[in-house]
Protein backbone atom coordinates (compact mmCIF):
# COMPACT_ATOMS: atom_id res chain seq x y z
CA UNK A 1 75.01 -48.88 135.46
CA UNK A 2 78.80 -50.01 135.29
CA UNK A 3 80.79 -46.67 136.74
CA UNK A 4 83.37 -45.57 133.58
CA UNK A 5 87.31 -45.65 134.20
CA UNK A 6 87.73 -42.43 136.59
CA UNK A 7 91.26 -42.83 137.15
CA UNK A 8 92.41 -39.55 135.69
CA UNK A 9 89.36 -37.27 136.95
CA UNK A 10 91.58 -35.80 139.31
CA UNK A 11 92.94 -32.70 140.54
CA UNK A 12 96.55 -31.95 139.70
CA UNK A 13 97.67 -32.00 143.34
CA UNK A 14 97.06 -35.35 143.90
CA UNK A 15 99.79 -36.47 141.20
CA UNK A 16 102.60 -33.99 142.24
CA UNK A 17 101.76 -34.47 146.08
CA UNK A 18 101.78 -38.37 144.90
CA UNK A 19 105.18 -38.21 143.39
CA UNK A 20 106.69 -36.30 145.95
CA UNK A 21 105.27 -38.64 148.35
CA UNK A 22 106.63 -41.38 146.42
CA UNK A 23 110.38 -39.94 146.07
CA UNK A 24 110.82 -38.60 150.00
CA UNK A 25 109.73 -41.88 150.95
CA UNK A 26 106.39 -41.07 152.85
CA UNK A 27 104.40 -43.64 151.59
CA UNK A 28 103.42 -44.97 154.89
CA UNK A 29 99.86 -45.23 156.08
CA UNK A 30 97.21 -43.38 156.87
CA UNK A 31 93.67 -42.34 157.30
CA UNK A 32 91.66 -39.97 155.61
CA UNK A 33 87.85 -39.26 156.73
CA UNK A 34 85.89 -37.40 154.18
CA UNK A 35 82.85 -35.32 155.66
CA UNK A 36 80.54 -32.50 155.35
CA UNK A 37 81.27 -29.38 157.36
CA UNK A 38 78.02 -28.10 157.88
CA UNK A 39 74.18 -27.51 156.43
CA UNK A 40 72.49 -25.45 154.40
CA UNK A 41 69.94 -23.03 155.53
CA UNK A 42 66.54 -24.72 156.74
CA UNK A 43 68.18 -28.15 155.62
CA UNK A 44 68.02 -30.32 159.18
CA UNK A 45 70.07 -33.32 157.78
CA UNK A 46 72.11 -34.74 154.74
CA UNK A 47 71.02 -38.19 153.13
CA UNK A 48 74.36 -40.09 152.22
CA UNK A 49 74.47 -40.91 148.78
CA UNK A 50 77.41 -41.82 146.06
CA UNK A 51 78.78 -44.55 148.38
CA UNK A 52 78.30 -47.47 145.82
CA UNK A 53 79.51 -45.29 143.05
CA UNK A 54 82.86 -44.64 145.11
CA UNK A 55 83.54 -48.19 146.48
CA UNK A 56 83.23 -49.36 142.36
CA UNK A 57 85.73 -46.14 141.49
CA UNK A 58 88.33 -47.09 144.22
CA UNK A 59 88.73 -51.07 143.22
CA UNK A 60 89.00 -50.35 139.61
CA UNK A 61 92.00 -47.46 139.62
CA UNK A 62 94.34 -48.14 136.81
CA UNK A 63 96.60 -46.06 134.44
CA UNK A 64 96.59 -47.17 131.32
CA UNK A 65 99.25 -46.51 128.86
CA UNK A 66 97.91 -43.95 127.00
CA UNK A 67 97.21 -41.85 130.36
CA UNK A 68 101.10 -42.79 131.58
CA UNK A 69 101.86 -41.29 127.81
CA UNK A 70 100.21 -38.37 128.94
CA UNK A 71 100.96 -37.61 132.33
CA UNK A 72 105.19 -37.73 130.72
CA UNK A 73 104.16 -34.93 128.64
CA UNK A 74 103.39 -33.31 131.90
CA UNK A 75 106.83 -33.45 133.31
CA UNK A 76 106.42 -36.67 135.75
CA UNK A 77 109.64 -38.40 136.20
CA UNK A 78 110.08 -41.99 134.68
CA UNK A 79 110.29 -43.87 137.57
CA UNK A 80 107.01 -42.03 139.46
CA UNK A 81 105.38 -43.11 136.28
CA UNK A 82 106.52 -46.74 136.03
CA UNK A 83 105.23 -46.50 139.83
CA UNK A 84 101.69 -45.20 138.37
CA UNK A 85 101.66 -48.29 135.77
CA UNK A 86 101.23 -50.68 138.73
CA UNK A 87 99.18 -48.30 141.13
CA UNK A 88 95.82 -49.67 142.27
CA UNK A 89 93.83 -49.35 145.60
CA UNK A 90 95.29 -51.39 148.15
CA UNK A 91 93.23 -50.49 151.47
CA UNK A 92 90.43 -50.00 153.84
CA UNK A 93 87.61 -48.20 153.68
CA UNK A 94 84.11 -47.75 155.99
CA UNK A 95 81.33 -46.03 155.13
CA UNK A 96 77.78 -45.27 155.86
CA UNK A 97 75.45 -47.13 153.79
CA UNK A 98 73.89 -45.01 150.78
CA UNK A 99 70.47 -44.03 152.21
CA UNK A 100 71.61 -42.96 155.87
CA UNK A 101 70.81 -39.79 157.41
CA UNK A 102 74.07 -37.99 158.46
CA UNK A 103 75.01 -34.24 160.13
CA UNK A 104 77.83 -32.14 160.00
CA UNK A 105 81.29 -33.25 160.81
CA UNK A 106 80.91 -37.23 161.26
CA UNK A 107 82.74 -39.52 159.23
CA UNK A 108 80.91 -40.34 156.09
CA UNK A 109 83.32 -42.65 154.72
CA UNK A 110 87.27 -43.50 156.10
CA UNK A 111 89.83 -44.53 153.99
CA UNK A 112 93.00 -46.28 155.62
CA UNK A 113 95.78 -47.02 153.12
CA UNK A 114 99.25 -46.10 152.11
CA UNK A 115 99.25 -42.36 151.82
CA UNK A 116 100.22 -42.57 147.84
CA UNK A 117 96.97 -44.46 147.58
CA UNK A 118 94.54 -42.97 150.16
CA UNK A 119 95.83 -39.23 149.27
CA UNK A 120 95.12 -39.56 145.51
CA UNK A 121 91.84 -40.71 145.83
CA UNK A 122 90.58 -37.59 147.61
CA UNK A 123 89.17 -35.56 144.69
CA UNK A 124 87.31 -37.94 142.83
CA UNK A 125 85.73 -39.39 145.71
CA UNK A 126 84.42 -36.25 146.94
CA UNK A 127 83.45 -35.35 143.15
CA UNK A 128 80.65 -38.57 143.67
CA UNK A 129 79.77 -38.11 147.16
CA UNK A 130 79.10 -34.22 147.24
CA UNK A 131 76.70 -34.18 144.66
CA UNK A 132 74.84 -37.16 145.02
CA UNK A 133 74.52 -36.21 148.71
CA UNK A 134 73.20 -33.25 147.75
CA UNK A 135 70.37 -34.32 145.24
CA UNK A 136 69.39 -36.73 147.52
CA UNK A 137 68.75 -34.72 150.29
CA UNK A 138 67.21 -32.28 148.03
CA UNK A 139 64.78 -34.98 147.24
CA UNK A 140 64.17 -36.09 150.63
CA UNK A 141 63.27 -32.33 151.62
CA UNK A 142 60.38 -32.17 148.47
CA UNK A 143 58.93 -35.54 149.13
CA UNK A 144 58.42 -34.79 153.48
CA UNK A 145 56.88 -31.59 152.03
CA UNK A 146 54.91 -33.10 149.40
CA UNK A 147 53.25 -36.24 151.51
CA UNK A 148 51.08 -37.66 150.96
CA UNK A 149 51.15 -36.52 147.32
CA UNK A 150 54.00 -38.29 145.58
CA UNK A 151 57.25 -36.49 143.75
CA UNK A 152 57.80 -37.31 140.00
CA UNK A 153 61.41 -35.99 138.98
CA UNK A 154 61.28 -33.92 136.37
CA UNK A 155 64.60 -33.12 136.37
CA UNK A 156 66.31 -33.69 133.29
CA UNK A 157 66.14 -30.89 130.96
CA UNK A 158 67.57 -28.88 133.59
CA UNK A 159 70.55 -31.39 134.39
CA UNK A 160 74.23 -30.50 134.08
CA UNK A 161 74.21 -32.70 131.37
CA UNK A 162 74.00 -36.24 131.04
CA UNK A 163 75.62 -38.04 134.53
CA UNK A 164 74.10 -35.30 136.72
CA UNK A 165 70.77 -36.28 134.76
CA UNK A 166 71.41 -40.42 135.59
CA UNK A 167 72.70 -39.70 139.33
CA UNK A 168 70.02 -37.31 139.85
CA UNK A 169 67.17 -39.41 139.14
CA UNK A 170 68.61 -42.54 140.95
CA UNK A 171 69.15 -39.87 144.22
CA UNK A 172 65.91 -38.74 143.59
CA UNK A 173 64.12 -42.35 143.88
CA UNK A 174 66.66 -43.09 146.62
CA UNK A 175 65.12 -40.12 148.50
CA UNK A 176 61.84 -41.05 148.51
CA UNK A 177 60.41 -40.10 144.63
CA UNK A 178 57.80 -42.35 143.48
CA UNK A 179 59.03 -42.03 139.35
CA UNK A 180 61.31 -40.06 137.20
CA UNK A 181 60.55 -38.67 133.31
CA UNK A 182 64.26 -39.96 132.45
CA UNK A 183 64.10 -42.77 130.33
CA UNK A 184 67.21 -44.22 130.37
CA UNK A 185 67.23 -43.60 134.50
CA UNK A 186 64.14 -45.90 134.43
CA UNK A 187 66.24 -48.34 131.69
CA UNK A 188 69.33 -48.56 133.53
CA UNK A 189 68.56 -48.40 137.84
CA UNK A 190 64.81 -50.02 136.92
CA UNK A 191 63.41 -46.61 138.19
CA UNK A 192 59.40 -45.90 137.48
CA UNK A 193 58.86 -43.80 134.39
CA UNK A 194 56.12 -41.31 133.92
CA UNK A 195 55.26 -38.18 131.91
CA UNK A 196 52.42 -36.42 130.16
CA UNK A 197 52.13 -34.75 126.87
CA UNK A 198 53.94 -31.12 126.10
CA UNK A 199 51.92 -27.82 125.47
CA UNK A 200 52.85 -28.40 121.67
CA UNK A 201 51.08 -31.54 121.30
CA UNK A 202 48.07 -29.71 121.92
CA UNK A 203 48.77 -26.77 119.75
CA UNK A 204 49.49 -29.01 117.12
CA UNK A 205 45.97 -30.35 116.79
CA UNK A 206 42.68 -28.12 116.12
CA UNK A 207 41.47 -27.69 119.30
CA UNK A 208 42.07 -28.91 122.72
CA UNK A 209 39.74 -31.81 123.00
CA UNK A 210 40.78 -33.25 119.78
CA UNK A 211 44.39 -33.12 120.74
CA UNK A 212 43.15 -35.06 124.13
CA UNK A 213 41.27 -37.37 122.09
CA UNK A 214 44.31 -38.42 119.88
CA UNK A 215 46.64 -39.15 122.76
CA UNK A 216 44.86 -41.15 125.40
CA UNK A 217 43.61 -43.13 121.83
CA UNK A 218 47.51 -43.86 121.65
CA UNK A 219 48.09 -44.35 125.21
CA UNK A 220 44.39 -45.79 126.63
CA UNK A 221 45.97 -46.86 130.17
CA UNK A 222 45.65 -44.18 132.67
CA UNK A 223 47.14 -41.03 130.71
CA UNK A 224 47.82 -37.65 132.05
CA UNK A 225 46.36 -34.68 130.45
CA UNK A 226 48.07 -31.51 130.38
CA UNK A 227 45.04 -29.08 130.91
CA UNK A 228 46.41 -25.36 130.77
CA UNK A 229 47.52 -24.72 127.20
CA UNK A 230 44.48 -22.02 126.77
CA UNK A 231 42.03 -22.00 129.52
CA UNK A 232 42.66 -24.72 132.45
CA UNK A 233 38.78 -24.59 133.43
CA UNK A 234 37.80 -25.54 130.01
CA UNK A 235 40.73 -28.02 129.57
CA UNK A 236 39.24 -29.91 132.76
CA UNK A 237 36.07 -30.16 131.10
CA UNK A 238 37.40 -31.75 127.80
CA UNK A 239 39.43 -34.26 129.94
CA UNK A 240 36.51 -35.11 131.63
CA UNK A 241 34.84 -35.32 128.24
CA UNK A 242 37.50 -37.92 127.06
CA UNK A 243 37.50 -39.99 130.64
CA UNK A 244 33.73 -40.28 129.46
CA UNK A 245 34.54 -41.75 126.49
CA UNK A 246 37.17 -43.53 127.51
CA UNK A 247 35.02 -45.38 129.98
CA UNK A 248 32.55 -46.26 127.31
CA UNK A 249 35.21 -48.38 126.28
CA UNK A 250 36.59 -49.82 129.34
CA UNK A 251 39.61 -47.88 129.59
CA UNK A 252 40.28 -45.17 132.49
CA UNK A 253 41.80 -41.55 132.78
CA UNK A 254 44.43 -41.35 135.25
CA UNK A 255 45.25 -37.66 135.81
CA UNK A 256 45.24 -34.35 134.51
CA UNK A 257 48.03 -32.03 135.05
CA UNK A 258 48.14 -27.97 135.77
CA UNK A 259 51.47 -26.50 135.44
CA UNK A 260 50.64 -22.73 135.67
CA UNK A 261 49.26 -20.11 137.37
CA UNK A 262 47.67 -20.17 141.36
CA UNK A 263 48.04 -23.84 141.66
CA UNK A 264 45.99 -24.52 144.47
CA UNK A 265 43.00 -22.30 143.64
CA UNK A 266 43.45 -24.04 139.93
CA UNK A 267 43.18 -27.56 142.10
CA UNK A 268 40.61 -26.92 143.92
CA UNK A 269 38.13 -25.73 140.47
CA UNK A 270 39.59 -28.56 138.78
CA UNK A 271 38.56 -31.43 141.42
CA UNK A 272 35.46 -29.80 141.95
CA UNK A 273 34.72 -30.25 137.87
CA UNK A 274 36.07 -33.76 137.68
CA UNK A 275 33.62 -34.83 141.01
CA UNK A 276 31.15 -33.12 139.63
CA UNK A 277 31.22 -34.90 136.35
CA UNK A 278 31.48 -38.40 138.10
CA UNK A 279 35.56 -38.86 137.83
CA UNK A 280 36.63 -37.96 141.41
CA UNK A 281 39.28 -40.97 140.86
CA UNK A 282 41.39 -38.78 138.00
CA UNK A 283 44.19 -37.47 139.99
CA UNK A 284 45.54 -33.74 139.91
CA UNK A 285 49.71 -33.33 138.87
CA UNK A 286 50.51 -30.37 139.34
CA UNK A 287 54.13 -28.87 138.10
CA UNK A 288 55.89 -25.07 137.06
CA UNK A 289 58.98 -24.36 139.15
CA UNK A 290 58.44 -26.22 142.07
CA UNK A 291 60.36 -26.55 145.38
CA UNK A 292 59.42 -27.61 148.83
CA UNK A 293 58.70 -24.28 150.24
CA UNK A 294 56.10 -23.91 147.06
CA UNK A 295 54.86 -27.23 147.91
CA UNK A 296 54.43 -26.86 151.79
CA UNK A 297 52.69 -23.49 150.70
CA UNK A 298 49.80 -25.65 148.16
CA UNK A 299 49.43 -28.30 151.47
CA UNK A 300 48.58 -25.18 153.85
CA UNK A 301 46.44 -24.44 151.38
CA UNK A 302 44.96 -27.31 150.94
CA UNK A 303 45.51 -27.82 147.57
CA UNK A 304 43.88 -31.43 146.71
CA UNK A 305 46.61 -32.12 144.87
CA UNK A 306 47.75 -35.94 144.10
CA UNK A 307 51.31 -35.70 142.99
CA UNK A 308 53.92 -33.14 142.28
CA UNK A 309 56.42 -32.89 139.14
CA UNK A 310 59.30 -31.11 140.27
CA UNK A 311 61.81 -30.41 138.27
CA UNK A 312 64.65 -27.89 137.81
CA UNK A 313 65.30 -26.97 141.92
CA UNK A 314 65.39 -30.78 142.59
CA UNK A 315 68.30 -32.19 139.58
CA UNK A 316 70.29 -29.21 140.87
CA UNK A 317 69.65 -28.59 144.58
CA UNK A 318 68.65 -24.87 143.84
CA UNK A 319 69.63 -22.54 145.63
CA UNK A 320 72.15 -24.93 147.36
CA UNK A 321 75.00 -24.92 144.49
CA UNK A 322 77.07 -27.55 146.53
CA UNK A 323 77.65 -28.58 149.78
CA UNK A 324 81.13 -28.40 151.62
CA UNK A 325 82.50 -32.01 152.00
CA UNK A 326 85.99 -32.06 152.72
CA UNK A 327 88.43 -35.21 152.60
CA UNK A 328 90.99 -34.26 155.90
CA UNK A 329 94.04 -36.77 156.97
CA UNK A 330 93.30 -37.87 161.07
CA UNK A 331 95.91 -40.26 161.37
CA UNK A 332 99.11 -41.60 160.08
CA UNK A 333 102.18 -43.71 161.43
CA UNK A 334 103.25 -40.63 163.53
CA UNK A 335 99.90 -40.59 165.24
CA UNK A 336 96.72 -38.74 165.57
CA UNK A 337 96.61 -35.78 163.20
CA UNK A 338 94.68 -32.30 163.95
CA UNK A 339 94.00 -28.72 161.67
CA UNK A 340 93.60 -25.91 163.87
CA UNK A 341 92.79 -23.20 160.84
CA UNK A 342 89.93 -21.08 162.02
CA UNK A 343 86.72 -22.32 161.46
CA UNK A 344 87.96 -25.29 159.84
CA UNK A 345 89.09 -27.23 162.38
CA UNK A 346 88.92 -30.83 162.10
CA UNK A 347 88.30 -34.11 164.49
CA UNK A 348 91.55 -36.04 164.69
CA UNK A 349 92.06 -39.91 165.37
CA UNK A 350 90.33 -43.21 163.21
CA UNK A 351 86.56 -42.87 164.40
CA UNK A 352 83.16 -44.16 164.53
CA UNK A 353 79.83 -42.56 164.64
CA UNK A 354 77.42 -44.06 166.79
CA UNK A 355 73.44 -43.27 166.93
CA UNK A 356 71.07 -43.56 169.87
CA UNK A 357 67.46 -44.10 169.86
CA UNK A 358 64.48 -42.52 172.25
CA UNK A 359 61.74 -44.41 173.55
CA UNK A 360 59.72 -44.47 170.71
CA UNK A 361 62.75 -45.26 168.89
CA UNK A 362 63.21 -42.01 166.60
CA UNK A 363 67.21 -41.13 166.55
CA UNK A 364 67.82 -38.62 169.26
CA UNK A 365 71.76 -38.51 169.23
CA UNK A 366 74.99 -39.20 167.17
CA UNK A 367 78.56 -39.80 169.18
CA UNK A 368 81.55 -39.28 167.68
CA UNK A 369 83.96 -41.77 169.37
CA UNK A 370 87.47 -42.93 168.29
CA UNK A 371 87.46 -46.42 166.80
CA UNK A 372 88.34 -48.77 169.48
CA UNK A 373 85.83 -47.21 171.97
CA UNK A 374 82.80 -49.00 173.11
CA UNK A 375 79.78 -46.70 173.22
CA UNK A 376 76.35 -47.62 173.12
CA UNK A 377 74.03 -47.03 170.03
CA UNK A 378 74.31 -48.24 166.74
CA UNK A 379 78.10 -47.80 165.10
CA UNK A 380 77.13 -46.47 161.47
CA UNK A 381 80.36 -46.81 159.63
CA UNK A 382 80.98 -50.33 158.06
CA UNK A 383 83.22 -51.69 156.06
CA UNK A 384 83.05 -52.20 152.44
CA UNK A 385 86.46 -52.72 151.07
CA UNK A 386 89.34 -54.73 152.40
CA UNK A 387 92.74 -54.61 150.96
CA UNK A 388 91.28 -53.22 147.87
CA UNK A 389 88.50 -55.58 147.63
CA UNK A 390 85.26 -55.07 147.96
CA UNK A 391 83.73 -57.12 150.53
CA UNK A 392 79.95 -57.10 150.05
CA UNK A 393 77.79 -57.33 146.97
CA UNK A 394 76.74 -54.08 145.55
CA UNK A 395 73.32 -52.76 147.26
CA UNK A 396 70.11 -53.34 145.41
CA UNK A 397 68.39 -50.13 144.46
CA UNK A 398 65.51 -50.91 146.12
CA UNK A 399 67.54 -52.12 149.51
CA UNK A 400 69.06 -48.58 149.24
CA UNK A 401 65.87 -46.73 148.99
CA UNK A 402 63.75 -48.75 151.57
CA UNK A 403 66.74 -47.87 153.56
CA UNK A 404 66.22 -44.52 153.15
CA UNK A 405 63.18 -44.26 153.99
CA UNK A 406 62.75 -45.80 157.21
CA UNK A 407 65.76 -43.98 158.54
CA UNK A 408 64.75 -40.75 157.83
CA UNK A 409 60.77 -41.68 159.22
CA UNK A 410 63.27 -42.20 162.44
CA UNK A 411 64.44 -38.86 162.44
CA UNK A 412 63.08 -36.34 164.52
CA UNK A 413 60.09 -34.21 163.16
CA UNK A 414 61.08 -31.25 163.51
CA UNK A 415 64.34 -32.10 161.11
CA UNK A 416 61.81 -33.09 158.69
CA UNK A 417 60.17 -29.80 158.08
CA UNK A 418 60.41 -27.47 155.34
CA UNK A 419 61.85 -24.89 157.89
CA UNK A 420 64.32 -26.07 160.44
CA UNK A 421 65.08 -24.26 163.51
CA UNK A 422 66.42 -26.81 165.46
CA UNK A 423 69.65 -28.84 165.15
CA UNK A 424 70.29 -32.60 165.90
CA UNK A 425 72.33 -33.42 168.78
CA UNK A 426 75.89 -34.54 167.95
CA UNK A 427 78.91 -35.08 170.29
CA UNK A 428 81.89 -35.77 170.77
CA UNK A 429 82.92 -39.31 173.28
CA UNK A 430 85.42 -38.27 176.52
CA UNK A 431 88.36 -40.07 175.10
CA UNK A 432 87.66 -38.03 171.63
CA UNK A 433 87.57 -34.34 173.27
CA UNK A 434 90.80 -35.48 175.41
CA UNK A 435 92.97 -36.61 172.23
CA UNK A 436 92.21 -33.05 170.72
CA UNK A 437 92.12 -31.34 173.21
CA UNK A 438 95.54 -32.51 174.12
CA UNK A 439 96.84 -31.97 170.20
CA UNK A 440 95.15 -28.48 170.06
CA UNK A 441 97.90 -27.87 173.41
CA UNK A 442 100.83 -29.57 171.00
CA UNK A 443 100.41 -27.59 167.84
CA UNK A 444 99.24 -23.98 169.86
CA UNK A 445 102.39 -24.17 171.51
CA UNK A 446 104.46 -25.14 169.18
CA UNK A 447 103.41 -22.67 166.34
């Protein structure tokens, strides 16, 4: 899915900041890091996510005349804006890979440009990477809650429109979910589609096992069945009515689905019916509201269910409304660059994270370290544009989401849980604590 123009979908700041950087002559460069100050409650970990989408937005920045026409209705100066008519992205950039597991206060991605260039990008960037971080770790919390049963998103009804619909569903699969009900997600990213029938299909027929009847005669290969429109007992025993039939002619039910009321006592009555009638391979979806805490609750319960639509709290992170990535300058050409505001401080110097393994190689620590350090572990910031060019092929869907899930199988258990009470290690490299700790001196004393 080709990312639109998103040249102007900017904050206002960035243009005046960018002008008056332009006519003071501070256009020099500099580095920008752009991370996440700190996690949710009971979250252990944020999946990175939005990287792709961000590298495509920074390479293609251009103002085209009709925006320049605009922006001089806005009371930008004539030469700023013949400035704007040639501006394009002109620098560096590392980043974690999409797919990565990453904790508060490291480096997701590093710009290193002229300050014109690396300051404007700041809001748009963060506008990708916040939100795409945050449905995919979303995700990644409902499917290590869910396994073994798979996660169908069922997200897009309850979308913020259309993009959050698209970005959710690809962060979703990133994360771990086995399909989507988004059609054009499955079109565009080559996602899995699946879905069932609506309560309405089955009101609009005389009965219940007529209505089942018509659809899986329309769709004979492995349906779903939604069995609680008027009693979900009875509606288990008409789909195992029409998997009779349906083997009579070869063809097989695939599931049937409950999506209200006590979900795991409904489970357990419904398998029992389906075994007992000589279908035990017809899976049980279950949906209604769902989260992980919901969904650890059915496993502890031993709900025998197979897979888990989950919709609404998954496209929009409920009750997480955003997370707080930042985009801070560490570095220009007068040096290292430090903000001391309280509880907002921020780690100064061009960095890179690297991660250690245990024994059984799980991840066990991150290091903060500046750039030119050498530190053992694996550095997790690479490059992926040089001079304003991108300099690797975009990542395959399916790289990104194997990706995904082998890092976070590496992650410690307990981060993995629906309820996290413990924090993963991450520190800070000798040479790292001594360049702030010897700014913090600078700027306390000279305030």
């Amino acid at each position: 899915m080709t990312t639109p123009n998103k040249t102007m979908l900017t904050d206002l700041y960035q243009l005046t900041m960018n002008a008056a950087y332009y006519y003071n002559d501070k256009d020099e460069p500099a580095t920008f890091d752009l991370f996440i100050r700190s996690l949710p409650e009971d979250w252990g970990y944020f999946i990175v996510n939005g990287i792709e989408d961000a590298v495509e937005y920074i390479t293609s920045i251009f103002f085209t005349d009709d925006d320049i026409a605009y922006l001089k209705t806005k009371g930008f100066g004539s030469e700023y804006l013949e400035f704007l008519r040639k501006f394009t992205f002109q620098g560096d950039v590392h980043a974690m890979p999409d797919g990565t597991p990453v904790f508060p206060n490291e480096p997701i991605l590093r710009v290193s440009a002229l300050r014109t260039q690396a300051q404007f990008i700041e809001t748009t960037l963060l506008n990708i990477i916040n939100f795409q971080t945050m449905i995919a770790t979303k995700a990644s919390r409902v499917v290590h809650a869910a396994a073994p049963a798979g996660v169908v998103d069922f997200g897009l009804r309850r979308a913020h429109e259309e993009d959050a619909g698209m970005k959710g569903a690809r962060a979703a699969y990133i994360a771990g979910a086995v399909a989507t009900s988004n059609v054009k997600a499955g079109k565009i990213y080559d996602i899995p589609i699946a879905g069932t029938h609506a309560h309405s299909f089955v009101m609009g027929f005389e009965n219940e096992l007529e209505a089942f009847r018509a659809y899986a005669k329309i769709f004979p290969e492995n349906p779903t069945l939604l069995i609680d429109t008027y009693d979900t007992l009875q509606g288990a025993r008409n789909a195992a009515v029409v998997a009779g039939e349906m083997k009579a002619e070869g063809k097989r039910l695939g599931a049937v689905r409950l999506d209200s009321g006590d979900l795991p006592a409904l489970a357990r009555q419904v398998r029992s019916i389906l075994d007992q009638a000589g279908y035990p391979e017809v899976k049980i979806v279950a949906s209604n509201d769902l989260n992980e805490y919901l969904i650890d609750d059915h496993k502890n319960r031993h709900a025998p269910i197979d897979l888990y639509g989950v919709g609404t709290e998954l496209i929009t992170a409920k009750p997480v409304a955003a997370i707080p990535g930042v985009y801070k300058l560490v570095e220009d050409s007068s040096g290292p660059k430090i903000k001391l505001s309280s509880h907002k401080r921020t780690v100064p110097g061009i960095k890179q994270v690297y991660r250690r393994t245990d024994t059984e190689n799980r991840y066990c620590r991150d290091i903060i370290a500046l750039d030119r350090e050498q530190v053992e572990g694996t550095p997790l910031l690479q490059e992926v544009v040089r001079k304003g060019k991108r300099v690797r092929d975009k990542r395959d869907l399916q790289e990104i989401r194997q990706h995904c899930l082998e890092c976070t199988s590496r992650l410690p258990e307990q981060l993995r849980k629906t309820r996290v009470t413990e924090t993963y290690k991450v520190c800070l490299s000798d040479s790292l604590q001594s360049l702030i700790d010897t700014l913090v001196h600078r700027f306390s004393s000279s305030a």
